[in-house]
N, C-alpha and C. Protein backbone atom coordinates (compact mmCIF):
# COMPACT_ATOMS: atom_id res chain seq x y z
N UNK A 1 -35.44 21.64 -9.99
CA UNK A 1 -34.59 20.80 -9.14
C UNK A 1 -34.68 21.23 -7.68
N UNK A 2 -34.59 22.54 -7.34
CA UNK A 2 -34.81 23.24 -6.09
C UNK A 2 -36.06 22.93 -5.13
N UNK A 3 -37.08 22.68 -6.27
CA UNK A 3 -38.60 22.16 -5.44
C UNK A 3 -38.51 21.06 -5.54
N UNK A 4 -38.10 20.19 -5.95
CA UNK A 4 -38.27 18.67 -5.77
C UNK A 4 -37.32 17.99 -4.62
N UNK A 5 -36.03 18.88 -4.73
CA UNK A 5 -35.58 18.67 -3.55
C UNK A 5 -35.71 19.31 -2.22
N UNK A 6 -36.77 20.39 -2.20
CA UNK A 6 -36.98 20.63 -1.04
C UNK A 6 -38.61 20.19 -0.62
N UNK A 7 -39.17 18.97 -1.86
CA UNK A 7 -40.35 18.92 -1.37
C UNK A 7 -40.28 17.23 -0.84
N UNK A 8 -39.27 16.99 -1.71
CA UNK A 8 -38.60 15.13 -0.70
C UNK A 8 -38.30 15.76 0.83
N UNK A 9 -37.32 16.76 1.24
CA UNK A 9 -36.99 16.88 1.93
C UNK A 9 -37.85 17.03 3.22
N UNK A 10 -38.92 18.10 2.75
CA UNK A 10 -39.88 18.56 3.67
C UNK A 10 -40.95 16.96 3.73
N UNK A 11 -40.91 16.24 2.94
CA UNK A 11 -42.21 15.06 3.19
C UNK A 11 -40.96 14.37 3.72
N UNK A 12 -39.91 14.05 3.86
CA UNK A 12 -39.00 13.23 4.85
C UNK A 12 -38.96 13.68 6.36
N UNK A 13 -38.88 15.09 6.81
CA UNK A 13 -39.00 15.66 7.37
C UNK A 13 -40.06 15.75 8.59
N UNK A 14 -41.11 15.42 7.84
CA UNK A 14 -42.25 15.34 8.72
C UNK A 14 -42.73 14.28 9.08
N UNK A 15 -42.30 13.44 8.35
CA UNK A 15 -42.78 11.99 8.56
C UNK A 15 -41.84 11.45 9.49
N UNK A 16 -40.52 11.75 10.20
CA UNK A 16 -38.99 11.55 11.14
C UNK A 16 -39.85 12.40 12.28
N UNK A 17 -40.18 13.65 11.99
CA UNK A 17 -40.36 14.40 13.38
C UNK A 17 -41.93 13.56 14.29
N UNK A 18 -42.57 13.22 13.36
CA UNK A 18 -44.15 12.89 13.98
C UNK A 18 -43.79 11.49 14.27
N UNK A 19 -43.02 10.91 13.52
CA UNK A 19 -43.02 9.28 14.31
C UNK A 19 -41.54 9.47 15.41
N UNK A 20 -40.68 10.23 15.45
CA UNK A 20 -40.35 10.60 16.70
C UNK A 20 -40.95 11.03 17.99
N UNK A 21 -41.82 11.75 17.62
CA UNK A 21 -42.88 12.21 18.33
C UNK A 21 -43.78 11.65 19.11
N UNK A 22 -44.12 10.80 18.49
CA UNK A 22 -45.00 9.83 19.11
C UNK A 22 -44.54 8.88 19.73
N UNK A 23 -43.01 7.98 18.78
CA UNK A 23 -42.81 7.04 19.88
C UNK A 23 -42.17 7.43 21.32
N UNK A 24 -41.67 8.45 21.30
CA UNK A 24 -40.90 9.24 22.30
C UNK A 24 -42.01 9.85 23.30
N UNK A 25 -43.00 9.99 23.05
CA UNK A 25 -43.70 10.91 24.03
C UNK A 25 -44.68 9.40 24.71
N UNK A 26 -45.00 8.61 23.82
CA UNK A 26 -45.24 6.87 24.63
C UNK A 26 -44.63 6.42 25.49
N UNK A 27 -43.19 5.89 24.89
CA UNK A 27 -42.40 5.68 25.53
C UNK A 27 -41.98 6.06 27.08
N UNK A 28 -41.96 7.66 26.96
CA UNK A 28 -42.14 8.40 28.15
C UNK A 28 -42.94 8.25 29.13
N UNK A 29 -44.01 8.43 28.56
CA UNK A 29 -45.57 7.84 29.43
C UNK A 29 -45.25 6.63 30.15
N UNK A 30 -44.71 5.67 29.27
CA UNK A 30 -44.95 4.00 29.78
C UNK A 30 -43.72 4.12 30.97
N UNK A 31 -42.68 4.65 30.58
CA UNK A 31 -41.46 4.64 31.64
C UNK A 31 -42.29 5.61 33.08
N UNK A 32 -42.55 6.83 32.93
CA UNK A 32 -42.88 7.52 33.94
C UNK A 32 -44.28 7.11 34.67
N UNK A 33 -44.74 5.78 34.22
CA UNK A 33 -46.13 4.85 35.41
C UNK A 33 -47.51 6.08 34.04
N UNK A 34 -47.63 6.97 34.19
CA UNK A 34 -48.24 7.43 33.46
C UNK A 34 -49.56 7.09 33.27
N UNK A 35 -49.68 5.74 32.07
CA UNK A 35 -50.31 4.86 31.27
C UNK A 35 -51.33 4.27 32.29
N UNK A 36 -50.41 3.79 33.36
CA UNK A 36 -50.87 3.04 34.35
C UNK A 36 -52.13 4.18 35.44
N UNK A 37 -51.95 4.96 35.42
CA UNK A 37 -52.44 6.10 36.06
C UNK A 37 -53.67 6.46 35.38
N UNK A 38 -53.65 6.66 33.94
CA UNK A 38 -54.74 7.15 33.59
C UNK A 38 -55.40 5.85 33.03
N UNK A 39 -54.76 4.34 33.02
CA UNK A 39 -56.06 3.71 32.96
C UNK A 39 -56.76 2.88 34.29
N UNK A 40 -56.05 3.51 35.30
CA UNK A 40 -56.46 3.49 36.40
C UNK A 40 -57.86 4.08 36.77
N UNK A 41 -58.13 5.14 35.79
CA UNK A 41 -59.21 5.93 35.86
C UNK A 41 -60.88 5.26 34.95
N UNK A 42 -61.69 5.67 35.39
CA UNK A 42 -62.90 4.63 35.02
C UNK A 42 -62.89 5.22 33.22
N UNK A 43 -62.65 4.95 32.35
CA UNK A 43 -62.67 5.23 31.27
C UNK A 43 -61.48 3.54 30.59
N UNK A 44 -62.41 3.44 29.43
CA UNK A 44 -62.34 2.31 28.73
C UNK A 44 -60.90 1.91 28.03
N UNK A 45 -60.27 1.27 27.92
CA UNK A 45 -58.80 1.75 27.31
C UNK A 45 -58.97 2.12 25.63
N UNK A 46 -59.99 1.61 24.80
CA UNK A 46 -60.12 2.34 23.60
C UNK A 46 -60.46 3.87 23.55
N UNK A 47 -60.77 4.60 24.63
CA UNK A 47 -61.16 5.88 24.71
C UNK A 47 -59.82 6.63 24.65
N UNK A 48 -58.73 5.89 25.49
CA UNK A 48 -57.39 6.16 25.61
C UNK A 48 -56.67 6.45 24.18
N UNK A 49 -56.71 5.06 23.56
CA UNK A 49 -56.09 4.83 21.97
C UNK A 49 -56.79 5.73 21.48
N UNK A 50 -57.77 5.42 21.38
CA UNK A 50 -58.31 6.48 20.00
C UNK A 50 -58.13 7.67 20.11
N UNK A 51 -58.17 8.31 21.34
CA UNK A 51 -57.89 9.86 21.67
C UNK A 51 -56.80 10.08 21.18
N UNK A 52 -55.94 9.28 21.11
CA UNK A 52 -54.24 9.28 21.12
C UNK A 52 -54.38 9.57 19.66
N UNK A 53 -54.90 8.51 19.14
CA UNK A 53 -54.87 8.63 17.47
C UNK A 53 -54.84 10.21 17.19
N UNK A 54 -56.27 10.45 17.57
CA UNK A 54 -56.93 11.19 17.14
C UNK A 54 -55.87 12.61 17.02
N UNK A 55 -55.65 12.62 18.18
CA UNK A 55 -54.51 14.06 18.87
C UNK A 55 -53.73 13.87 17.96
N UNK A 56 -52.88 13.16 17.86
CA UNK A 56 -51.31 12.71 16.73
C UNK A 56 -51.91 13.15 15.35
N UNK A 57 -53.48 12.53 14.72
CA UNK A 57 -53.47 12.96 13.70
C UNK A 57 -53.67 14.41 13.45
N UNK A 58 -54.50 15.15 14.09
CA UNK A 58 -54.73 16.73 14.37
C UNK A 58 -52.92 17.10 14.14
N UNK A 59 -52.26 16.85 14.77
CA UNK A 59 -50.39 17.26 15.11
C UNK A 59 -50.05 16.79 14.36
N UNK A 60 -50.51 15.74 12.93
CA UNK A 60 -50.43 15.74 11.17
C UNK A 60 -50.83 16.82 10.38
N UNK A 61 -51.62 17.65 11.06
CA UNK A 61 -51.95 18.83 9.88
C UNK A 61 -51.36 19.56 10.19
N UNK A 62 -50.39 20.03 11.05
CA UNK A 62 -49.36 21.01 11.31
C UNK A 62 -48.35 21.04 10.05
N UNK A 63 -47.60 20.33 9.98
CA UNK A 63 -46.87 19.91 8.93
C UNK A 63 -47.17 20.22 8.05
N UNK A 64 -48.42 19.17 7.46
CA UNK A 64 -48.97 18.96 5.99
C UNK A 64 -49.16 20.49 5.38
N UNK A 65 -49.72 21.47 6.18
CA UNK A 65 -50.10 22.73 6.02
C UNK A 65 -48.99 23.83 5.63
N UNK A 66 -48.36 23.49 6.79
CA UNK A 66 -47.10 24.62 6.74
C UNK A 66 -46.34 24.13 5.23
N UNK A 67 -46.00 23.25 5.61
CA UNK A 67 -44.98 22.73 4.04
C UNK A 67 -46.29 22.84 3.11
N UNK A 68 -46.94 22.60 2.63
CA UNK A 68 -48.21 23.06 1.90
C UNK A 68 -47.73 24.52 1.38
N UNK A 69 -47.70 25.02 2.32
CA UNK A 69 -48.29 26.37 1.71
C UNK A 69 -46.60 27.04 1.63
N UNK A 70 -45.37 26.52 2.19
CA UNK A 70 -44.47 26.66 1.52
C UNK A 70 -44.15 26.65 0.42
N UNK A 71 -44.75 24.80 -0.05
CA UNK A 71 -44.46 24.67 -1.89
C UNK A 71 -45.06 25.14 -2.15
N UNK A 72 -46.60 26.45 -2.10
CA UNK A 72 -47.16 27.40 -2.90
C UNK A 72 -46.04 27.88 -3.28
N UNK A 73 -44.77 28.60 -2.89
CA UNK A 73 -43.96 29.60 -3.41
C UNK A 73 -43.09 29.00 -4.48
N UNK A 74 -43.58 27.80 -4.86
CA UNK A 74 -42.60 27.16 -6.04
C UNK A 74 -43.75 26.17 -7.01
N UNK A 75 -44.79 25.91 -6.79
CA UNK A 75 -45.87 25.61 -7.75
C UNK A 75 -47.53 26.45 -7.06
N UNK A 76 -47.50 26.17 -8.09
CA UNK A 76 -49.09 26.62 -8.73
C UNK A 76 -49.82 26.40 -7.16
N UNK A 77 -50.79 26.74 -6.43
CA UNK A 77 -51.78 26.67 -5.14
C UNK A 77 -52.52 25.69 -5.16
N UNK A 78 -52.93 25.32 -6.28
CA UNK A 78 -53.95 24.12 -6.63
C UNK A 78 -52.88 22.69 -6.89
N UNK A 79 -51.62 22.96 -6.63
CA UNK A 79 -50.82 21.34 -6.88
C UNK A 79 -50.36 21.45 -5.83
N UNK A 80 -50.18 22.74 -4.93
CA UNK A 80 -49.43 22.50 -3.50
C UNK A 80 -50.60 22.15 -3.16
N UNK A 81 -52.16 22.57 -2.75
CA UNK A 81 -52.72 21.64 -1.68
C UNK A 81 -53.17 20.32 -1.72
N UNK A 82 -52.99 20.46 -3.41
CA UNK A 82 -53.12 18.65 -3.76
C UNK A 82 -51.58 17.71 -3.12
N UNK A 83 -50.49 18.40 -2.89
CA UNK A 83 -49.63 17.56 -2.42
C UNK A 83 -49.50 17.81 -1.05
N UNK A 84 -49.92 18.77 -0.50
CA UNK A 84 -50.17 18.71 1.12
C UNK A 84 -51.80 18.08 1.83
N UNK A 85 -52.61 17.76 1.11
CA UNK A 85 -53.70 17.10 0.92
C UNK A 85 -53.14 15.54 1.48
N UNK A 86 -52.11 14.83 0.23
CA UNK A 86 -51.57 13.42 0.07
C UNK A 86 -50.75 13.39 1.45
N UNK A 87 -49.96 14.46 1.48
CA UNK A 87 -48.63 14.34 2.87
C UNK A 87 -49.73 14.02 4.03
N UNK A 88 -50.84 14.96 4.08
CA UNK A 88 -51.59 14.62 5.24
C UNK A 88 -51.86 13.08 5.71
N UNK A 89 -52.05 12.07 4.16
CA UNK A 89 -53.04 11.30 4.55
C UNK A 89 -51.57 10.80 4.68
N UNK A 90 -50.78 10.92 4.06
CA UNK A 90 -49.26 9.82 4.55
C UNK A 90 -49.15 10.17 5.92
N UNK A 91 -49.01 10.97 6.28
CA UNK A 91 -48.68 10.81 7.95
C UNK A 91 -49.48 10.38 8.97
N UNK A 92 -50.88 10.39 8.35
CA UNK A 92 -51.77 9.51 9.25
C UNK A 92 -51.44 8.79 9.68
N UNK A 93 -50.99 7.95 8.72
CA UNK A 93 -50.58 6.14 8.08
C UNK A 93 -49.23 6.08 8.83
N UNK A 94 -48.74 6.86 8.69
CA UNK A 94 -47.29 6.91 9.35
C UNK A 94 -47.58 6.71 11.16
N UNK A 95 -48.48 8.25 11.68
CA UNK A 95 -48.91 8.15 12.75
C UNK A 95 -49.38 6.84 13.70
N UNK A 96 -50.68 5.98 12.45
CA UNK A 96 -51.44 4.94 12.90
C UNK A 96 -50.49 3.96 13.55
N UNK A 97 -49.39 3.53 12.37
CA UNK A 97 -48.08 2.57 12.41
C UNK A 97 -47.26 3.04 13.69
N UNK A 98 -46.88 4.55 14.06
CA UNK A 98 -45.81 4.75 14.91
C UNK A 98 -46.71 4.70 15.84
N UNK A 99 -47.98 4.82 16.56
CA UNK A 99 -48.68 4.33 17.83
C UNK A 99 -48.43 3.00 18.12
N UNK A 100 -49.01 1.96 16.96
CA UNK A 100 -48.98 0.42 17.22
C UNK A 100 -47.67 -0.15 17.74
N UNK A 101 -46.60 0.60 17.14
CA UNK A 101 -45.45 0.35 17.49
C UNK A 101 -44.76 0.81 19.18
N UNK A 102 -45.38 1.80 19.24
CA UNK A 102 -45.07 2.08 20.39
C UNK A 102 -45.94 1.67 21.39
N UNK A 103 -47.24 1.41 21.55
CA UNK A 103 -47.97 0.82 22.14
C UNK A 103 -47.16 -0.64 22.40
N UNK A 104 -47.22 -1.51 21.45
CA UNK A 104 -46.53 -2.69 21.43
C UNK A 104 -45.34 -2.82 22.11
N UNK A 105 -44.30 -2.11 21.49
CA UNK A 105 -43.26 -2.71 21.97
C UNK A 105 -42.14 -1.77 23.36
N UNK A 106 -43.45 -1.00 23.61
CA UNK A 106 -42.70 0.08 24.45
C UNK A 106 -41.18 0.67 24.80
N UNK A 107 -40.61 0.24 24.18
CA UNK A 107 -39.50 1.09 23.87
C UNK A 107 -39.20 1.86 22.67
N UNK A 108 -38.59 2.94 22.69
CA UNK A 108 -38.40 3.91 21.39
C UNK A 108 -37.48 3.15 20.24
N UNK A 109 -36.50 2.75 20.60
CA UNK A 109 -35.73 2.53 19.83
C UNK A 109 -36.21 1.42 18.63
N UNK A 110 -36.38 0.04 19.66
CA UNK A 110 -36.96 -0.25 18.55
C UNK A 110 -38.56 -0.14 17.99
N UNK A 111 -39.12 0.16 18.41
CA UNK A 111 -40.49 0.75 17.64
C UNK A 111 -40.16 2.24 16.44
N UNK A 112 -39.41 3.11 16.64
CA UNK A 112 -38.63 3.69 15.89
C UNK A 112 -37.88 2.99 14.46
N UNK A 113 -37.41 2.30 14.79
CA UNK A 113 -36.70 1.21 13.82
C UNK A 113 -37.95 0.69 12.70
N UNK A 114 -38.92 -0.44 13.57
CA UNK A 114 -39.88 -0.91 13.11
C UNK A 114 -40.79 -0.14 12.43
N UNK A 115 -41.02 1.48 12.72
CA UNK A 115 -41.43 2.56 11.60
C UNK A 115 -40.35 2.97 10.58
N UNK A 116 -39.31 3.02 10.69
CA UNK A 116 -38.48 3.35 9.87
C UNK A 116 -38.69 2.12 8.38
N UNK A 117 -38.45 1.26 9.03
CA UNK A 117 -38.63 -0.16 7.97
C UNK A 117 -39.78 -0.74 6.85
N UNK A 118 -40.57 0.21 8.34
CA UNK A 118 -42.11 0.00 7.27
C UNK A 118 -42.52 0.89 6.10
N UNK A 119 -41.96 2.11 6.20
CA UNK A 119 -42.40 3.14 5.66
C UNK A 119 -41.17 3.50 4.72
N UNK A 120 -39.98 2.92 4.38
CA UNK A 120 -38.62 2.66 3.75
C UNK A 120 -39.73 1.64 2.36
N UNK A 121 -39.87 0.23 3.53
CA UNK A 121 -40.11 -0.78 2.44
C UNK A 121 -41.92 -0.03 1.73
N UNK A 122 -42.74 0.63 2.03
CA UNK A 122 -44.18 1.16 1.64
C UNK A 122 -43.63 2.05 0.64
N UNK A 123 -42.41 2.42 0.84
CA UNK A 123 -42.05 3.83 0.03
C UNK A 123 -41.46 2.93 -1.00
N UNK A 124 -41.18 1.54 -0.90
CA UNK A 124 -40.36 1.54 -2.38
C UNK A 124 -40.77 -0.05 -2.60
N UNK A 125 -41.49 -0.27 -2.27
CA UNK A 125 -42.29 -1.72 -2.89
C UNK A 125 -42.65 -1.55 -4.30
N UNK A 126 -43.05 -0.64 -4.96
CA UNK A 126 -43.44 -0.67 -6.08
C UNK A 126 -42.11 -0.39 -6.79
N UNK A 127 -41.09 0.03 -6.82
CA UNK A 127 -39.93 -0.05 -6.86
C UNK A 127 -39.50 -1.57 -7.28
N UNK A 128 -39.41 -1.86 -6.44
CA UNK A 128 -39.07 -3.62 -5.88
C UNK A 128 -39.50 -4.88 -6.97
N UNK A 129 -41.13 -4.09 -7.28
CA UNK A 129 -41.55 -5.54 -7.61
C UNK A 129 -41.16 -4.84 -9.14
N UNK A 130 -41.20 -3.87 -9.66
CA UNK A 130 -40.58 -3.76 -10.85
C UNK A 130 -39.29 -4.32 -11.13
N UNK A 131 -38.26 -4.20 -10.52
CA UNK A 131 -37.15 -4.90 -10.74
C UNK A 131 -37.20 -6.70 -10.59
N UNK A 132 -38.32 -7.05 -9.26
CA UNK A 132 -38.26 -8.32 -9.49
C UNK A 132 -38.69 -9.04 -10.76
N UNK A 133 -39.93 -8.29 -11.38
CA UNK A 133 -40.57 -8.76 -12.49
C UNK A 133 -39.89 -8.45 -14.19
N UNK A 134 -38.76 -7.92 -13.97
CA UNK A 134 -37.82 -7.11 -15.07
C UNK A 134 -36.77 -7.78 -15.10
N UNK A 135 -36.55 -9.22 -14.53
CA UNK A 135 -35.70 -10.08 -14.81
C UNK A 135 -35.75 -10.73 -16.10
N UNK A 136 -34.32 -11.16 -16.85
CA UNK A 136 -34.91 -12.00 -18.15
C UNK A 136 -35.94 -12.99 -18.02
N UNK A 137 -35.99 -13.52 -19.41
CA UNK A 137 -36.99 -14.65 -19.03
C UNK A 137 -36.34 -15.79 -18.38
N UNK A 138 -35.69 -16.27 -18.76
CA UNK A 138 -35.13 -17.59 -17.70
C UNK A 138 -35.23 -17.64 -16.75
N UNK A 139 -36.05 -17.20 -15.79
CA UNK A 139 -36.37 -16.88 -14.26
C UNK A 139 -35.67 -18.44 -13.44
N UNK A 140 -35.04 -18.12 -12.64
CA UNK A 140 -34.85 -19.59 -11.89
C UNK A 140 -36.34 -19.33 -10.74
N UNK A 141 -36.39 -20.75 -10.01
CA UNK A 141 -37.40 -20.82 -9.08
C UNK A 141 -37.07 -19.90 -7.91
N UNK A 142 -35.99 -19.49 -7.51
CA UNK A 142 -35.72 -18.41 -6.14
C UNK A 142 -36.19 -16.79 -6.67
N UNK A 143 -36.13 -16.51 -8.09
CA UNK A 143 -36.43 -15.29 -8.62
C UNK A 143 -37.74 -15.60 -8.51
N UNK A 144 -38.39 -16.07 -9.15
CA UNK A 144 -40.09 -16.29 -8.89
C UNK A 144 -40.22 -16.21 -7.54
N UNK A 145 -39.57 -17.25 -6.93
CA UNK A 145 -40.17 -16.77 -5.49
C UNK A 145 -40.01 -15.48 -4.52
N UNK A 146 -38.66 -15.14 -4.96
CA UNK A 146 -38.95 -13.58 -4.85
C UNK A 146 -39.30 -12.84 -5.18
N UNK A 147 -40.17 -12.80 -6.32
CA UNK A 147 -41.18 -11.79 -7.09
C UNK A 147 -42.28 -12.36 -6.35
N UNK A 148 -42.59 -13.35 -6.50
CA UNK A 148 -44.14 -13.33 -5.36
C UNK A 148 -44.04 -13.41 -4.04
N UNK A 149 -43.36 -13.08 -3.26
CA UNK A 149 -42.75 -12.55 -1.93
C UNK A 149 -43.16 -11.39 -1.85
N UNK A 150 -42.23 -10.50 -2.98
CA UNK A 150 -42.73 -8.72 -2.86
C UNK A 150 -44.16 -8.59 -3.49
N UNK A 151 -44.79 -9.44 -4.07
CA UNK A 151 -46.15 -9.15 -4.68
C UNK A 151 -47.13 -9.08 -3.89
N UNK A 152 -46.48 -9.97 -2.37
CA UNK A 152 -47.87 -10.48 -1.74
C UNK A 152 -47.48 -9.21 -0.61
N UNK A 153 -46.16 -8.51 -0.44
CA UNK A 153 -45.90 -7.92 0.54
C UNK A 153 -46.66 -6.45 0.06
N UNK A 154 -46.84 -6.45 -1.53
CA UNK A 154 -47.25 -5.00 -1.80
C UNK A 154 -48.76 -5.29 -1.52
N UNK A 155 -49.07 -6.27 -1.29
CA UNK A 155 -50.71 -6.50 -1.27
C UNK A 155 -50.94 -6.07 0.03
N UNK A 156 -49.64 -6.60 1.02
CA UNK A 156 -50.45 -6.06 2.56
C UNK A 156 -49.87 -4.59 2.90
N UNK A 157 -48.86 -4.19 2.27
CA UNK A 157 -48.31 -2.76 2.58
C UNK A 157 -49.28 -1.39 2.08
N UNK A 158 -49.37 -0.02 2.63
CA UNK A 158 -49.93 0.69 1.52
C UNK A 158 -49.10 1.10 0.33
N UNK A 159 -49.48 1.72 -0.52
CA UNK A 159 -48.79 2.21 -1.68
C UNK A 159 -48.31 3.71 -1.20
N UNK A 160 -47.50 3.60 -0.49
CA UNK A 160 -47.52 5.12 -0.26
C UNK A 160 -46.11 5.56 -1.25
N UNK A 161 -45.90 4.95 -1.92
CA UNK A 161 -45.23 5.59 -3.50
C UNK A 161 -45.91 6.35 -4.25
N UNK A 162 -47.28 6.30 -4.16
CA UNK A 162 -47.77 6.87 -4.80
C UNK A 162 -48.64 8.29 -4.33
N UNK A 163 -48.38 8.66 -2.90
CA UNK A 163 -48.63 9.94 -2.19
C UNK A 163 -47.61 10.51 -2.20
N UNK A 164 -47.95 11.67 -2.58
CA UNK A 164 -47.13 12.87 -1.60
C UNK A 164 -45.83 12.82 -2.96
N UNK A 165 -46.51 12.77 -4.13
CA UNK A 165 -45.60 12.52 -5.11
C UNK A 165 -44.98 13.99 -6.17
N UNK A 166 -43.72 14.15 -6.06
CA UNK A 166 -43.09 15.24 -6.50
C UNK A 166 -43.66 16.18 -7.70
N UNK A 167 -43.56 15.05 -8.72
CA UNK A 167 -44.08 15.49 -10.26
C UNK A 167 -45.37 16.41 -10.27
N UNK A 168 -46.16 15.68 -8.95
CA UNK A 168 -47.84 16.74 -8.85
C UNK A 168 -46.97 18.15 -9.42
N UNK A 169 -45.95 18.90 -8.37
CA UNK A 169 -45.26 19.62 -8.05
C UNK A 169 -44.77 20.52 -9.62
N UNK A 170 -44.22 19.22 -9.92
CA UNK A 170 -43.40 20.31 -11.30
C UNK A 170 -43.96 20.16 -12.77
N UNK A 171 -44.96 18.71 -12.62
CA UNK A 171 -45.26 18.70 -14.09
C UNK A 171 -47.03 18.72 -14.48
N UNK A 172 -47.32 18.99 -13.05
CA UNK A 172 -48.85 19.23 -13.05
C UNK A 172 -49.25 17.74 -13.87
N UNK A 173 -48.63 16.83 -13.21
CA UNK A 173 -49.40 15.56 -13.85
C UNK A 173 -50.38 14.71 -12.92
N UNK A 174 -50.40 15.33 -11.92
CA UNK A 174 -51.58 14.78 -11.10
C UNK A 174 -52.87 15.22 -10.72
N UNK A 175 -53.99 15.04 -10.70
CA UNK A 175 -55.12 15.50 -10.00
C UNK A 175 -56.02 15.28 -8.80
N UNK A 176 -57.01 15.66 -8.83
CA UNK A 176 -57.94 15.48 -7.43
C UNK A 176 -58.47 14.48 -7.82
N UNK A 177 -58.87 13.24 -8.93
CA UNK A 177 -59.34 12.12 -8.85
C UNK A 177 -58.38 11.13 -8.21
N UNK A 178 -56.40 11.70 -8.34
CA UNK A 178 -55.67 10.88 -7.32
C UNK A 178 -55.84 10.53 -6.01
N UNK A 179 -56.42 12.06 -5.52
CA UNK A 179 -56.44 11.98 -4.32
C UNK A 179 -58.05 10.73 -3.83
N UNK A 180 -58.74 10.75 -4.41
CA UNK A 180 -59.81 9.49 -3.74
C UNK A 180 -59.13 8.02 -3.78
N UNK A 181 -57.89 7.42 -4.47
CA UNK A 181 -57.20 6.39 -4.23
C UNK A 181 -56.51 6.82 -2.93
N UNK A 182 -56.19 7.54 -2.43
CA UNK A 182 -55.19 8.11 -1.50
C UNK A 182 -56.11 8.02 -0.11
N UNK A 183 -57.15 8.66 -0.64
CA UNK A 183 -57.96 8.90 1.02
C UNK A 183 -58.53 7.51 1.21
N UNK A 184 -58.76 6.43 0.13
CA UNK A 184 -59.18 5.15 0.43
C UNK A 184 -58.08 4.30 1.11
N UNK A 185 -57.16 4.58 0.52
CA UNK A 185 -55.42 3.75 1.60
C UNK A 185 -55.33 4.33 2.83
N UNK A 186 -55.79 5.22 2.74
CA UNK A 186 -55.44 5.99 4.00
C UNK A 186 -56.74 5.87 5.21
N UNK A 187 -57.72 5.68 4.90
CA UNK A 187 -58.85 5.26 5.70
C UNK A 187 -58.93 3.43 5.91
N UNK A 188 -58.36 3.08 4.78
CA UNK A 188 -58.08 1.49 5.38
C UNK A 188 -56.88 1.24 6.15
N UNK A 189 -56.04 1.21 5.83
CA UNK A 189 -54.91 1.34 6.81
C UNK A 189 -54.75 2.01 7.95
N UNK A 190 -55.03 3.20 8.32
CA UNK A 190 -55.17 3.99 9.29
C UNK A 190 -56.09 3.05 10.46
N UNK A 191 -57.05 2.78 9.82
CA UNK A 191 -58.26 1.72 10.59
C UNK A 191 -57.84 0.78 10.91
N UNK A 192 -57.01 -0.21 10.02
CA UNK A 192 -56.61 -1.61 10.39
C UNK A 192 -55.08 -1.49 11.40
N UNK A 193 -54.67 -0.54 11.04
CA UNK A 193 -53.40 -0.30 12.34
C UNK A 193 -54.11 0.05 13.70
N UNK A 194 -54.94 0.86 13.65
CA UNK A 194 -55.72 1.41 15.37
C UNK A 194 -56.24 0.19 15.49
N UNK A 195 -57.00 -0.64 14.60
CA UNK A 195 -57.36 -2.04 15.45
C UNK A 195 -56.40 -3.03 15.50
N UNK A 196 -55.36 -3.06 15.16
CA UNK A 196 -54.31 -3.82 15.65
C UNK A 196 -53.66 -3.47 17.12
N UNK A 197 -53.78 -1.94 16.99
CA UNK A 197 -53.44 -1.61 18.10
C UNK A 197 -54.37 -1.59 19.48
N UNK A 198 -55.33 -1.72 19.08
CA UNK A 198 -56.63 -1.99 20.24
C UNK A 198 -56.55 -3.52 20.97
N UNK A 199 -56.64 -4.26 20.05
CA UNK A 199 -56.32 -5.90 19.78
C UNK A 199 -55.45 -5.72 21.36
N UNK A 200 -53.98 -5.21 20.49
CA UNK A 200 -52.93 -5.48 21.62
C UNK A 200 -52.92 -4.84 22.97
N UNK A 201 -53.34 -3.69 22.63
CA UNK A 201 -53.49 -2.55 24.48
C UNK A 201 -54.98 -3.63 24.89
N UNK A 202 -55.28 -4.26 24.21
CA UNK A 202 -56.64 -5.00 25.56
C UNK A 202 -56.21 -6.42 25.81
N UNK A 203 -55.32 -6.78 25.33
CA UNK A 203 -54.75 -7.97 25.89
C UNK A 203 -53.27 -8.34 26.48
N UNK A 204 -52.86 -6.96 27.09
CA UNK A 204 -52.10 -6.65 27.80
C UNK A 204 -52.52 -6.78 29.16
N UNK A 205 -51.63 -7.33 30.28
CA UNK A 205 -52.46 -6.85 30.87
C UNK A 205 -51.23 -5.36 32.02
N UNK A 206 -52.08 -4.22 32.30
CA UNK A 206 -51.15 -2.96 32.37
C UNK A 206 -52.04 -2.46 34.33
């Protein structure tokens, strides 16, 4: 009980401090001219983003590591780096999302919000559509349509229910073939958020 609640805690933890992090240190930039300054300079504005990515994700393995090698002292070495392995690629994903957001909508608060929401509803979509689909049979037409509402929403969300998952932890029920579903969500998504976010920083005009 002690590791499961301090291993929710620590993957809640890190995923609040890094998308604080980011939208707050944007935010900052965009208020203090900043932004404007360094793309003032002859360099491309994707050189900008991506660097950004890039840095934020590097300041993802801080975390992933330390808490990593914390839950060594409560499971086995080979299930802590398999679950600090998963935290990594979740905060990517987390990271990718809290840039676009802050890029976009340049203020903290709500780009803050708009990560909070995303990564609430990613964390419990699979949740969701179980209960929608666990209705009796008599389904009226608004239950159907809210079961294929959340069906189509789990299609565009990642599954990140399924990273960074406790049980690795206590019942050794997970392995390293999990992790290649994990690094595939996490390399698509990660990708399709930085080009969303490219999209928008080049048709700005700053």
């Amino acid at each position: 009980m002690q590791a499961s609640l301090l291993a929710a805690g620590l993957r809640l933890a890190s995923v609040f401090l890094l998308a604080t992090f980011i939208v707050t240190s944007m935010a900052r930039e965009a208020a203090d001219k900043g932004l404007e300054w360094l793309l003032a300079m002859p360099m491309p504005r994707a050189a900008y983003l991506l660097g950004k990515l890039l840095g934020y994700g590097a300041l993802a393995a801080v975390p992933a590591v330390l808490f990593g090698l914390l839950m060594a002292l409560f499971a086995p070495p080979a299930r802590s780096a398999l679950w600090a392995a998963s935290l990594l690629g979740e905060l990517w994903i987390v990271a990718a999302f809290s840039l676009l957001c802050a890029a976009s909508l340049q203020q903290a608060l709500p780009a803050l919000a708009a990560v909070s929401g995303f990564y609430l509803l990613a964390r419990s979509v699979g949740s969701l559509q179980l209960l929608a689909h666990g209705a009796p049979a008599g389904d009226t037409w608004a239950q159907q349509a809210m079961a294929g509402s959340i069906d189509v929403l789990a299609l565009l969300l990642p599954r990140l229910d399924t990273f960074t998952r406790t049980e690795w932890l206590l019942y050794a029920s997970g392995g390293w073939p999990d992790l290649a579903g994990i690094a595939t969500q996490t390399v698509i998504y990660a990708g399709l958020l930085a080009a969303c976010a490219l999209c928008d920083f080049y048709r700005r005009n700053i």
